[in-house]
Protein backbone atom coordinates (compact mmCIF):
# COMPACT_ATOMS: atom_id res chain seq x y z
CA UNK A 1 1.50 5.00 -2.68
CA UNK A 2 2.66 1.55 -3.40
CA UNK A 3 1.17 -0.88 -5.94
CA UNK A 4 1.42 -3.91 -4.31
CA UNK A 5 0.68 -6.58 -7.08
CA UNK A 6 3.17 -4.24 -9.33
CA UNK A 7 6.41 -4.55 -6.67
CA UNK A 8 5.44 -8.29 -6.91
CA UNK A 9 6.01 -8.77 -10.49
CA UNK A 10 9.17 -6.15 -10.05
CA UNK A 11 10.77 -8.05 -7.64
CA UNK A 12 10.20 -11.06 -9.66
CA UNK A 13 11.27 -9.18 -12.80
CA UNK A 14 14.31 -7.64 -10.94
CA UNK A 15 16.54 -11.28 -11.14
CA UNK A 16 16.80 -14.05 -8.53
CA UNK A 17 16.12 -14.06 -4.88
CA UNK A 18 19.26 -11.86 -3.58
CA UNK A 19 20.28 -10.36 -0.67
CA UNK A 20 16.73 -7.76 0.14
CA UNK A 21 14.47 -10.89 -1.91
CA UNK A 22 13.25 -14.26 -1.36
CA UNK A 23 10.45 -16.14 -2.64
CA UNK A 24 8.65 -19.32 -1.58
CA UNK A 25 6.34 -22.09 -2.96
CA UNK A 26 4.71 -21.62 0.23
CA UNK A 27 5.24 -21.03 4.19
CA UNK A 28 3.60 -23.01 6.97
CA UNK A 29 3.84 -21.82 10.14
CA UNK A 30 1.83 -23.46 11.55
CA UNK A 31 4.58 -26.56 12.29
CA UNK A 32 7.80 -26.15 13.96
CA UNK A 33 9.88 -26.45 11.09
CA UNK A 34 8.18 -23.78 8.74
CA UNK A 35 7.73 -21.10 11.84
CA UNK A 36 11.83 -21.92 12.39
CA UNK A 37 12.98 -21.23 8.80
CA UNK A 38 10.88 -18.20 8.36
CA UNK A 39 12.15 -16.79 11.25
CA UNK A 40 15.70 -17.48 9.96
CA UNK A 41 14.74 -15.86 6.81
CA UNK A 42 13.07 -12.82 8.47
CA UNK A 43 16.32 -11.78 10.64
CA UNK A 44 18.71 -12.78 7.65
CA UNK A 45 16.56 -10.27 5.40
CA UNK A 46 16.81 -7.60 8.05
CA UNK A 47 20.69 -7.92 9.21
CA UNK A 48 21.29 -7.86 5.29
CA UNK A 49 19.07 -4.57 4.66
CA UNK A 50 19.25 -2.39 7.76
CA UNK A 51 18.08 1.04 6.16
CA UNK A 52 15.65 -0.21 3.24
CA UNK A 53 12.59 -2.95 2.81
CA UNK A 54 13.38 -6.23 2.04
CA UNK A 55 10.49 -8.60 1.24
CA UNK A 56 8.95 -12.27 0.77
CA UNK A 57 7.24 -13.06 -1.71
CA UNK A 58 5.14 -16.13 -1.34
CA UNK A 59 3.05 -18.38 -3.73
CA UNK A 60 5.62 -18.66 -6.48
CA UNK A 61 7.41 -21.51 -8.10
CA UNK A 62 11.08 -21.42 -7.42
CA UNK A 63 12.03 -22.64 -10.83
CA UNK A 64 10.66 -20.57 -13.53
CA UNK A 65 8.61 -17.93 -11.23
CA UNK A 66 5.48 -18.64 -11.98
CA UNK A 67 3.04 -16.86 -9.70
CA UNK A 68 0.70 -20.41 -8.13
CA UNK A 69 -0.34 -18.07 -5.37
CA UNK A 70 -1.82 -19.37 -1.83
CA UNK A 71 -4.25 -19.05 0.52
CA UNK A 72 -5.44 -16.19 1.77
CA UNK A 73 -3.63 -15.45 5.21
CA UNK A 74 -4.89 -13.24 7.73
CA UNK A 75 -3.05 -13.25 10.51
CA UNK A 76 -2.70 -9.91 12.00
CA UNK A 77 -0.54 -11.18 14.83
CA UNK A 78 2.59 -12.15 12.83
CA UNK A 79 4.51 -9.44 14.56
CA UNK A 80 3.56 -11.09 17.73
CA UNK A 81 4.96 -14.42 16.55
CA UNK A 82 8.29 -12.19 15.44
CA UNK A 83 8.75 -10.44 18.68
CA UNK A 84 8.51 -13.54 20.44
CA UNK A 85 11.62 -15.64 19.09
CA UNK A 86 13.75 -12.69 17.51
CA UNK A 87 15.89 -10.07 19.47
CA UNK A 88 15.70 -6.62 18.04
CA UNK A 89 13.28 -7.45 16.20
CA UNK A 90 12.04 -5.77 12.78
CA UNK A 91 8.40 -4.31 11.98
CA UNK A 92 6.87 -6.82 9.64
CA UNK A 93 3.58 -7.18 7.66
CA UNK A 94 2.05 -9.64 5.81
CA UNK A 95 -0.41 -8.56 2.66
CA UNK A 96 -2.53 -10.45 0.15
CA UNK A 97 -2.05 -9.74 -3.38
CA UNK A 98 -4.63 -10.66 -5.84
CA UNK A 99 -4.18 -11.36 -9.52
CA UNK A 100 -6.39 -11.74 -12.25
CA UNK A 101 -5.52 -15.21 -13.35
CA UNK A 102 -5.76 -16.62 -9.85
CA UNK A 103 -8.70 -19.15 -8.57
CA UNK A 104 -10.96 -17.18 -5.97
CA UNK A 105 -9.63 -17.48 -2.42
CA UNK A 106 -5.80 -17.79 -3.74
CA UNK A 107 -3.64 -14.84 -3.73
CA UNK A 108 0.29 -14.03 -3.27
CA UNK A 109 1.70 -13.28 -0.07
CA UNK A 110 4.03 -10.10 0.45
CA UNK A 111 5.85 -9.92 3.62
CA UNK A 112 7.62 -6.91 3.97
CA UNK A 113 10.33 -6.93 6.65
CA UNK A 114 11.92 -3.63 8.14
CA UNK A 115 15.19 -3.38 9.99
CA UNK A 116 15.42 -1.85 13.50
CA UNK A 117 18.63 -0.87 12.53
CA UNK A 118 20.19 -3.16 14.98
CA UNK A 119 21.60 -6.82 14.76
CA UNK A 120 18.97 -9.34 14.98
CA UNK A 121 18.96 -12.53 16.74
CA UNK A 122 16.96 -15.70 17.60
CA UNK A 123 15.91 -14.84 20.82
CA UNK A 124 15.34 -18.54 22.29
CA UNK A 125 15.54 -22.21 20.87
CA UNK A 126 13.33 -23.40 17.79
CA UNK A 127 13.62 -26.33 15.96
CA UNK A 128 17.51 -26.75 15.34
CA UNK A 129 18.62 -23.25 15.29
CA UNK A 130 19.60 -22.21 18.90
CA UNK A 131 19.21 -19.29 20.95
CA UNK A 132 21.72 -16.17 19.89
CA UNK A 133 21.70 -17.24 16.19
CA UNK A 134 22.36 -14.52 13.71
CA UNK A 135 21.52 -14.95 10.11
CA UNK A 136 22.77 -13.04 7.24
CA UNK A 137 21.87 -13.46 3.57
CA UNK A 138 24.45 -14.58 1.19
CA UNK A 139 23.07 -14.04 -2.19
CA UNK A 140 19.76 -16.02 -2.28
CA UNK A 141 20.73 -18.02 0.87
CA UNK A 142 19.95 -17.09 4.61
CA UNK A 143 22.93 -18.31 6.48
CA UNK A 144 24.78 -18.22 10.20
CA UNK A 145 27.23 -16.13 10.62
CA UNK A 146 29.32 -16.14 13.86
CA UNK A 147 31.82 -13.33 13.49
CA UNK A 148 32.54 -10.10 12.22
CA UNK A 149 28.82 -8.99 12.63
CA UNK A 150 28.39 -5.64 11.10
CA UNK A 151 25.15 -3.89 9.39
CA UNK A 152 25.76 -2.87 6.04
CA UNK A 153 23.56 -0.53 3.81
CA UNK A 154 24.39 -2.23 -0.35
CA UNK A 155 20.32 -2.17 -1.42
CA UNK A 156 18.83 1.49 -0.63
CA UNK A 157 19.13 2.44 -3.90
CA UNK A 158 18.00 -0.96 -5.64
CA UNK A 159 15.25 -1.33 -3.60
CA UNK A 160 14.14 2.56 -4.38
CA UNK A 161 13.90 2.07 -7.90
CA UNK A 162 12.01 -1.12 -7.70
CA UNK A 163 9.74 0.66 -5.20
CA UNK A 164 9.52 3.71 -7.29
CA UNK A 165 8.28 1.62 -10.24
CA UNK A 166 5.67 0.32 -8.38
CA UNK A 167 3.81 3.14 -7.44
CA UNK A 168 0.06 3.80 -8.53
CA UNK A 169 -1.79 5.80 -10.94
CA UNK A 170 -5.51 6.90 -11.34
CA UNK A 171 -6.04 4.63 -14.05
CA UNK A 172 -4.61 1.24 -12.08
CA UNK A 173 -7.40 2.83 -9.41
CA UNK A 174 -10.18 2.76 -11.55
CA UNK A 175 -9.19 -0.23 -13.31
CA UNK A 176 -9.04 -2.39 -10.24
CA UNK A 177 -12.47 -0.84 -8.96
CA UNK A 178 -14.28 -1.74 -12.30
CA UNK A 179 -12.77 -5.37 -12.02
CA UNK A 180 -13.42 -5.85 -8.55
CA UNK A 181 -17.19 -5.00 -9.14
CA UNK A 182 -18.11 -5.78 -12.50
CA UNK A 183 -16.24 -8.78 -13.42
CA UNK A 184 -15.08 -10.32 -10.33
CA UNK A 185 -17.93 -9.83 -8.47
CA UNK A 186 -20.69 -9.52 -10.45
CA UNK A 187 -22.64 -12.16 -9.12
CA UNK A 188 -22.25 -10.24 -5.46
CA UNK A 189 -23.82 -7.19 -3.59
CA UNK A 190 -21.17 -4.66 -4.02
CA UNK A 191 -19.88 -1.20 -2.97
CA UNK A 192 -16.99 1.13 -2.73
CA UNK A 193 -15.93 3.92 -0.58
CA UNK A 194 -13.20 6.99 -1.17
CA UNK A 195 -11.44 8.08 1.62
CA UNK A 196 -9.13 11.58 1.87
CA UNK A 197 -9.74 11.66 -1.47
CA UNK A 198 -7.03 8.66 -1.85
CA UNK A 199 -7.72 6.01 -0.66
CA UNK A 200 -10.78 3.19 -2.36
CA UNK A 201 -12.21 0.28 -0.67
CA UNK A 202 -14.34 -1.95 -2.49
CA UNK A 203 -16.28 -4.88 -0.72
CA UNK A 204 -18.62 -7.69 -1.62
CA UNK A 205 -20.40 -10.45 0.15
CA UNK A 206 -24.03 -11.49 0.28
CA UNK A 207 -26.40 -9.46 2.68
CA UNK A 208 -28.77 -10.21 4.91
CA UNK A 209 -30.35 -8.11 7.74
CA UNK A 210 -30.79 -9.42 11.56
CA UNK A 211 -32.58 -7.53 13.87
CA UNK A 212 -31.41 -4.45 12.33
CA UNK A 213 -28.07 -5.31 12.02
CA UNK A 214 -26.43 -6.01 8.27
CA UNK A 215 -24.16 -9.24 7.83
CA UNK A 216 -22.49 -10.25 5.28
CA UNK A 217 -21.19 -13.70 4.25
CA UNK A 218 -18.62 -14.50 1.55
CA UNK A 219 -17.14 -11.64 1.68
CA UNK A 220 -14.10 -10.01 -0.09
CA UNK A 221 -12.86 -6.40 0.92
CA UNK A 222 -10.00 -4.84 -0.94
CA UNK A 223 -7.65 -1.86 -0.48
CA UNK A 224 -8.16 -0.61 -4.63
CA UNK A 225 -4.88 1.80 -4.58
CA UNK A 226 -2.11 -0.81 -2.97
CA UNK A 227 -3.83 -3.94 -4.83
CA UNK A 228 -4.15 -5.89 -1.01
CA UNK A 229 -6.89 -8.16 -0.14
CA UNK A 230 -7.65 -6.69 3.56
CA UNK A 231 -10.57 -9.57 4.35
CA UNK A 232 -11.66 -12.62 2.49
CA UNK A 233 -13.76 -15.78 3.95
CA UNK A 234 -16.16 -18.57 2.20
CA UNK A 235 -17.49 -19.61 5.49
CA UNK A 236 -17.73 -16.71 8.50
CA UNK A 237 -19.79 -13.59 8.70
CA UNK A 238 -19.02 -9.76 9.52
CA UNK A 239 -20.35 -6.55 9.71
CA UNK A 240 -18.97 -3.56 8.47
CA UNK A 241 -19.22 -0.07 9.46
CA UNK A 242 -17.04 3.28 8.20
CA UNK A 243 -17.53 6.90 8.24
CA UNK A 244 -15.02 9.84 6.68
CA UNK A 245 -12.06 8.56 8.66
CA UNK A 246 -12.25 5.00 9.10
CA UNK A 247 -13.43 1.75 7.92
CA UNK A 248 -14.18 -0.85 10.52
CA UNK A 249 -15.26 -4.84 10.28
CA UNK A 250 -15.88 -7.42 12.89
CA UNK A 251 -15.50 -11.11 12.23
CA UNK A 252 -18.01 -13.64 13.57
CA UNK A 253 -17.76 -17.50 13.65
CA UNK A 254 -20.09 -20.00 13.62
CA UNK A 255 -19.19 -22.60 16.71
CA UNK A 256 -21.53 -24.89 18.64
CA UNK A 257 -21.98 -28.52 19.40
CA UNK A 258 -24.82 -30.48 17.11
CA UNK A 259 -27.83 -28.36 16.54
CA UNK A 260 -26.76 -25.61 18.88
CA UNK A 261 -24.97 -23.32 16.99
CA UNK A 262 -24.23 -19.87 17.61
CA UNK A 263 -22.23 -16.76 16.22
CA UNK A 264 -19.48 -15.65 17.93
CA UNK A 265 -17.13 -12.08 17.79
CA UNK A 266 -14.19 -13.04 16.52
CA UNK A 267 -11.49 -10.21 15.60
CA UNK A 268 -12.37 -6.20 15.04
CA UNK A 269 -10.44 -4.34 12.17
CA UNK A 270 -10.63 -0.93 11.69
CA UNK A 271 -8.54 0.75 8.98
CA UNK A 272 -7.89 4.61 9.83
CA UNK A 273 -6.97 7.00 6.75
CA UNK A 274 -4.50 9.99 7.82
CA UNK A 275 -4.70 13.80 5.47
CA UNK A 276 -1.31 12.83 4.77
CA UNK A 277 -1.67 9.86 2.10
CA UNK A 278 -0.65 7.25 4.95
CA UNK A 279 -2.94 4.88 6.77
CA UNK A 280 -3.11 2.31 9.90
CA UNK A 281 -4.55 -1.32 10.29
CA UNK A 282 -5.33 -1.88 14.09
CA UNK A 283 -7.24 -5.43 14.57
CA UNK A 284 -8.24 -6.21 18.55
CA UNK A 285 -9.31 -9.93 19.52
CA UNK A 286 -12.91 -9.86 20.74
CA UNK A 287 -13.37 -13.50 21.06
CA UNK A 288 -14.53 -15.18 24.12
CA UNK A 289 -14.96 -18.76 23.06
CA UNK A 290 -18.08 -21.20 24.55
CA UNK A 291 -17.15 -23.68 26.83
CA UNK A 292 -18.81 -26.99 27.54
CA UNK A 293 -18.83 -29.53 29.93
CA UNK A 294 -14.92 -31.63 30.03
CA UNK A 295 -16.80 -35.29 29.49
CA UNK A 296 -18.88 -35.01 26.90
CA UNK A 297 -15.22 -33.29 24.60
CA UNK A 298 -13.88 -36.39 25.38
CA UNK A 299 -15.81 -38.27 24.13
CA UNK A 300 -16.59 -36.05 20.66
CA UNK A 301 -12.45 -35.52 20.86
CA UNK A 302 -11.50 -39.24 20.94
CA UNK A 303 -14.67 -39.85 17.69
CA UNK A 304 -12.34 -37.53 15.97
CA UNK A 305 -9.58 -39.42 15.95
CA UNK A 306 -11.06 -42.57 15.69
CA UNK A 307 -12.62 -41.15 12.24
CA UNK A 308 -9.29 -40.30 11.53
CA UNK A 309 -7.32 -43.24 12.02
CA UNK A 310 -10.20 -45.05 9.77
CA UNK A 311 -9.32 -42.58 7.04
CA UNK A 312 -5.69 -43.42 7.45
CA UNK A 313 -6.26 -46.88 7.07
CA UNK A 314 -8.63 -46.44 4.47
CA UNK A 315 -11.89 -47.95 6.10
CA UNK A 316 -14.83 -46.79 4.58
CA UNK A 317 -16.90 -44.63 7.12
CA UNK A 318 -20.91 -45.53 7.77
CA UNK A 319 -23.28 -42.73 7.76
CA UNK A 320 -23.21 -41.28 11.04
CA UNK A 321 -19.93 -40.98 10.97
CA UNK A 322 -19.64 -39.19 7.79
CA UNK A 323 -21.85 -36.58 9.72
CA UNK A 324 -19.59 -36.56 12.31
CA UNK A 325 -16.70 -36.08 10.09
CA UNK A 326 -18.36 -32.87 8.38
CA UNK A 327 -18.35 -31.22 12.73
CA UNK A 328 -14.81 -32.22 12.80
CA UNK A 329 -12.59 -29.10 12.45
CA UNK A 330 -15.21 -27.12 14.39
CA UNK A 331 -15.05 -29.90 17.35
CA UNK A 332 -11.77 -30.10 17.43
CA UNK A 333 -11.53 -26.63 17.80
CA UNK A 334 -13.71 -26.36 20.28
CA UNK A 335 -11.77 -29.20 22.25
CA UNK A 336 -8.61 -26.71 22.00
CA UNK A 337 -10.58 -23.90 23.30
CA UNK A 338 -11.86 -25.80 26.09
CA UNK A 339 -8.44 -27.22 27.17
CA UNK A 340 -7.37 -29.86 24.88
CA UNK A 341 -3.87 -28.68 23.90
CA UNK A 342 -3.02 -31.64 21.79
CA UNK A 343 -5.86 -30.63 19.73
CA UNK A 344 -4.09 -28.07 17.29
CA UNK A 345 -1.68 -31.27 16.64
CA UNK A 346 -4.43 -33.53 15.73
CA UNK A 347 -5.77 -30.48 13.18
CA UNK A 348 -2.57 -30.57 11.44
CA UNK A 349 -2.03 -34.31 11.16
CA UNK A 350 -5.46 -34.11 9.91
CA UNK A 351 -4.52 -31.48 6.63
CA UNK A 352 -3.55 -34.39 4.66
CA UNK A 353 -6.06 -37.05 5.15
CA UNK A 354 -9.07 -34.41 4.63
CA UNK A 355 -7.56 -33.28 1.78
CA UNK A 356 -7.22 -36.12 -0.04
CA UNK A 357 -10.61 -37.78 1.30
CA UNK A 358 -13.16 -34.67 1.65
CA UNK A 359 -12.31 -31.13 0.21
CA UNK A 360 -15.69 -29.49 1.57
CA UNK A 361 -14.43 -30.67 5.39
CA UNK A 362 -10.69 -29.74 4.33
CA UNK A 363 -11.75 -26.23 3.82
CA UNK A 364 -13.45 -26.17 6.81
CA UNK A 365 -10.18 -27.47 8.87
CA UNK A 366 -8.18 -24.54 7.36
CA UNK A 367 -10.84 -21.85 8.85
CA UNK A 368 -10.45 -23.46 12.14
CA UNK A 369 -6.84 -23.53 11.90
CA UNK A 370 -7.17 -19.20 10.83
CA UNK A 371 -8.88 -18.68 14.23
CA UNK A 372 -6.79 -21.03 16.18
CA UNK A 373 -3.44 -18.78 14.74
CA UNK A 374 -5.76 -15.72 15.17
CA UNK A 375 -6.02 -16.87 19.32
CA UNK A 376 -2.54 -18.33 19.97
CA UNK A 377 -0.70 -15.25 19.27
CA UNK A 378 -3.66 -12.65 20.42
């Protein structure tokens, strides 16, 4: 069993991003561009390492490696998004790595990438990289390559021994469960469960009890023995639910127009632990979003962007519409919901103005943005 926060710092300890290794500042997938050149760098790291792992590692500086981290990322259908635009394409995963020294909510991405064994290609156009592209790395550089195509095996055993001196021990286990609940979240409601005799899953959150059902909000679940972050979220609620065998969570949002608000299924996780040290993550989209009547989005969807075109040109906003700002992510993603494509565009032009004029309504944009990735590629 894999360490994950230990292959981190070994890949970063190995040398500089090679031909099985990359690391970024940060990915954003969300726009054309970034979904384009991770893409590129996905099928260059799997033409380049047909019989081994190859991995991203994201949250890093480039220059002296300092580990920055990122948001936490949850998007369970980034294989989806892979399948999509690459030909034979590999299995991939995304995890969330905590460390120590990192503020709550930030963690390090680790995308591990896994050959099919067979050349991979951009399946269609994106961005400026055209259909029937194959990339290849060449040293710490994904690039085209045209002719002689050929999979070669020159990591297996590199990529072993980093792998190899990553994997856990009893006293990383109990070390990360005594952190998770006495340190990090002391100030929490929180638990742990063994499974197979293996496996350790702590959580945390505050709970409350609803007609006999148990939510909890701010919530932060972790897989002890690998060192991943399987849930984390400020803002939404779940429930969670496990017996010998499994542990299971469903995600709820908060959506609603004004004072009608209501909570919503959002995604179901369950997390299934095998007798033979191994494990799956299966997460199904339960969501069925509210819909509302076409002329009154119109007009909440064009007060959106008039409040952001004020922010743009720095006009200061009156009261009302500082209320109406704080509903903004959660209107506009109702508007997408309901039909209003150009929506999702609007959210992302939005990032930078929010950022830099309300954090509070910032971090509320980048939940709506997690369920609107969470939907497109469901």
């Amino acid at each position: 069993m894999i360490n994950k926060r230990l292959l981190v710092k070994n890949l970063l300890a190995h040398n500089d991003e090679n031909s099985f290794y990359d690391k970024k500042r940060f990915i954003a997938i969300g726009q054309k561009e970034g979904k384009a050149k991770f893409l590129k760098h996905v099928c260059a790291l799997a033409n380049s390492n047909p019989t081994n792992n190859s991995y991203i590692v994201i949250g890093v500086e480039d220059e002296d490696n300092k580990i920055v981290g990122v948001d936490f990322f949850d998007d369970s259908k980034i294989q989806n998004l892979v399948n999509a635009y690459l030909q034979n394409p590999p299995l991939i995963s995304y995890e969330n790595i905590p460390f120590p020294h990192l503020p709550e909510g930030k963690v390090v991405g680790l995308v591990t990438i896994k050959s099919a064994g067979k050349v991979c290609a951009l399946r269609k156009n994106i961005w400026k990289y055209y259909g029937g592209m194959v990339f290849f790395r060449e040293g710490s550089i994904s690039m085209p390559k045209a002719f002689d195509v050929v999979l070669k095996d020159i990591n297996s055993h590199a990529v072993a021994t980093i792998e190899q001196h990553a994997r856990n021990n009893i006293e990383l286990t109990l070390d990360g469960v005594i952190d998770f609940i006495n340190f990090r979240h002391k100030d929490l409601e929180s638990d742990y469960k063994v499974f197979k005799e293996q496996f350790v899953v702590c959580w945390a959150g505050h709970k409350k009890k609803v007609k006999g059902q148990t939510y909890f909000s701010r919530v932060d679940i972790e897989l002890i023995n690998e060192q991943v972050k399987l849930f984390y979220s400020a803002l939404d609620e779940i429930t969670i639910n496990y017996d010998d065998h499994s542990f299971a969570t469903i995600e709820y949002v908060q959506l609603g127009l004004g004072q009608k608000q209501g909570y919503y299924p959002l995604e179901k996780m369950v997390i299934t632990f095998n007798d033979n040290g191994t494990y799956h993550i299966k997460s199904d989209l339960l969501f069925d979003p509210p819909q509302y009547d076409k002329k009154t989005l119109y007009h909440i969807y064009n007060t959106n962007n008039s409040l952001l075109r004020k922010l743009e040109s720095q006009i200061s906003l009156n009261k009302p519409e500082t209320e109406d700002l704080k509903q903004l992510p959660d209107t506009y993603l109702i508007c997408f919901l309901n039909g209003f494509e150009e929506a999702r565009e609007r959210m992302e032009e939005a990032r930078p103005i929010l950022k830099k004029h309300d954090r509070q309504v910032y971090e509320s944009l980048k939940e709506s943005l997690r369920i609107l990735r969470k939907v497109k590629y469901s």
